[in-house]
Protein backbone atom coordinates (compact mmCIF):
# COMPACT_ATOMS: atom_id res chain seq x y z
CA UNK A 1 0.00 0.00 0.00
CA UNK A 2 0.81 3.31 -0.81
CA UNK A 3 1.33 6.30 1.84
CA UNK A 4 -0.28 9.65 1.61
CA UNK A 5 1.60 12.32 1.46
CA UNK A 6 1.31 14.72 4.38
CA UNK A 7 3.22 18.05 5.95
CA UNK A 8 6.13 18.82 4.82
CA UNK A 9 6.64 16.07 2.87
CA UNK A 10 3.45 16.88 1.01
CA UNK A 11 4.76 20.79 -0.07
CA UNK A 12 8.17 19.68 -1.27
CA UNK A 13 6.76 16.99 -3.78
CA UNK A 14 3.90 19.43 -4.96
CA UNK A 15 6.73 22.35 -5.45
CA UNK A 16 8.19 20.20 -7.77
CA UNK A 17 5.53 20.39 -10.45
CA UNK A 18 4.24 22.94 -12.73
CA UNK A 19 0.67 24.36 -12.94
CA UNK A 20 -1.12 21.26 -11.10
CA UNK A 21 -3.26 22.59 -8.38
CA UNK A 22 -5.09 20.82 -5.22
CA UNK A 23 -8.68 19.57 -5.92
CA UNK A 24 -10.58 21.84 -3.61
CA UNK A 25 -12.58 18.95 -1.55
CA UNK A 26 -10.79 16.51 -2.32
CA UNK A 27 -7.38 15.25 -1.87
CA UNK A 28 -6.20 15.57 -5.64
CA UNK A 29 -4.51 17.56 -8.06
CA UNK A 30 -5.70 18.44 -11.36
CA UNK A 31 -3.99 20.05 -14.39
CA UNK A 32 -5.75 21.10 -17.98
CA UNK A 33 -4.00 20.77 -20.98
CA UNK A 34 -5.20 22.45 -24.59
CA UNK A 35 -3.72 21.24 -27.68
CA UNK A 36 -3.47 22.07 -31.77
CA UNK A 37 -6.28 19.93 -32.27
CA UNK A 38 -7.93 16.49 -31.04
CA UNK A 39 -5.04 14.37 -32.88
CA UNK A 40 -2.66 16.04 -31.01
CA UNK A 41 -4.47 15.36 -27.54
CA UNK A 42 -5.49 11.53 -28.58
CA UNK A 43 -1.73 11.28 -29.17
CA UNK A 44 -0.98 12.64 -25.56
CA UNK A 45 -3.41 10.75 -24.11
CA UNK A 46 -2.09 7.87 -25.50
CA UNK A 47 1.29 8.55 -24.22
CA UNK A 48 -0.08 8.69 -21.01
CA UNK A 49 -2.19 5.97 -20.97
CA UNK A 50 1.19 3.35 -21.90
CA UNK A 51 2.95 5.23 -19.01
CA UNK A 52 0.03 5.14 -16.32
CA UNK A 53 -0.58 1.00 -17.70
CA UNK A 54 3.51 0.60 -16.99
CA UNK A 55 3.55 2.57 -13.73
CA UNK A 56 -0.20 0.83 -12.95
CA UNK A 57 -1.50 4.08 -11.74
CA UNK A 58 -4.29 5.46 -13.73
CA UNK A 59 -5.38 8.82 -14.06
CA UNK A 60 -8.63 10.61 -14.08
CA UNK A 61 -9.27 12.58 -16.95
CA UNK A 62 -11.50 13.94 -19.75
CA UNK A 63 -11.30 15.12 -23.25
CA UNK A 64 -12.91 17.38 -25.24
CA UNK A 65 -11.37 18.30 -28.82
CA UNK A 66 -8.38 19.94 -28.31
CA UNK A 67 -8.90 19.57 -24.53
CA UNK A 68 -7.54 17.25 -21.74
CA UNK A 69 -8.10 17.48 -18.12
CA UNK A 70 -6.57 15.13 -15.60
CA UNK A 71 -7.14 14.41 -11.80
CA UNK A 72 -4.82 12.61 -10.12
CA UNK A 73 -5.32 10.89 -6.83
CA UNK A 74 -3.90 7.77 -5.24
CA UNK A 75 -7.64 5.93 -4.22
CA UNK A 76 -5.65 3.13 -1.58
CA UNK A 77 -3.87 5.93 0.27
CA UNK A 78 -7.04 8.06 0.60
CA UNK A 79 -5.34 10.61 -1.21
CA UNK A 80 -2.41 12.51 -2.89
CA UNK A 81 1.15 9.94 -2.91
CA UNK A 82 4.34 10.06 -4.46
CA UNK A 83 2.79 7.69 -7.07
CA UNK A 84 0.73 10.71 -8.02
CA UNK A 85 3.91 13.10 -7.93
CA UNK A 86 5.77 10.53 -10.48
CA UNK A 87 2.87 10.15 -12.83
CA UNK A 88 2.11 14.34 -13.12
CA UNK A 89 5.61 15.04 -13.79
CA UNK A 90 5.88 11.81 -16.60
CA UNK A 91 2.35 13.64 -17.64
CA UNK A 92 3.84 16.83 -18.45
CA UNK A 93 6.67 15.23 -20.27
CA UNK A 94 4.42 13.82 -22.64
CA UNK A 95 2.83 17.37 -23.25
């Protein structure tokens, strides 16, 4: 299992990433991504998607067009873990 992260711990490992900000209500953080066009956001989903499979931590996300937003949350720590961390910054590499 998976520990939450919590404290200190918690604002050093969301410091490290770009743009992604806390779910208000929940224990999350989300980040929206626009692209050219929906080809260009299929191909970053599906980027994502073989990274997520390999790291077997799944996001939560939507698309719309050109439009991608992700939620990402670690559901057998009851919240935000370094799994979470790892995945948003492998996330923004593939954008």
């Amino acid at each position: 299992m998976t520990d939450k992260l919590t404290g200190d711990a918690r604002k050093t490992a969301l410091a490290t990433l770009k743009d992604w900000k806390e779910v208000p209500g929940r224990d999350a953080i989300q980040k929206s991504f626009k692209f050219a066009d929906f080809n260009a956001a299929w191909g970053f989903m599906t980027r994502v998607a073989l990274a997520a499979e390999k790291a077997d931590h799944h996001p939560e996300w939507s698309n719309v067009y050109n439009r991608v937003e992700i939620v990402l949350s670690t559901h057998d720590a009851g919240g935000l873990s370094e799994k979470d961390i790892v995945l948003a910054k492998v996330i923004d590499a593939a954008a």
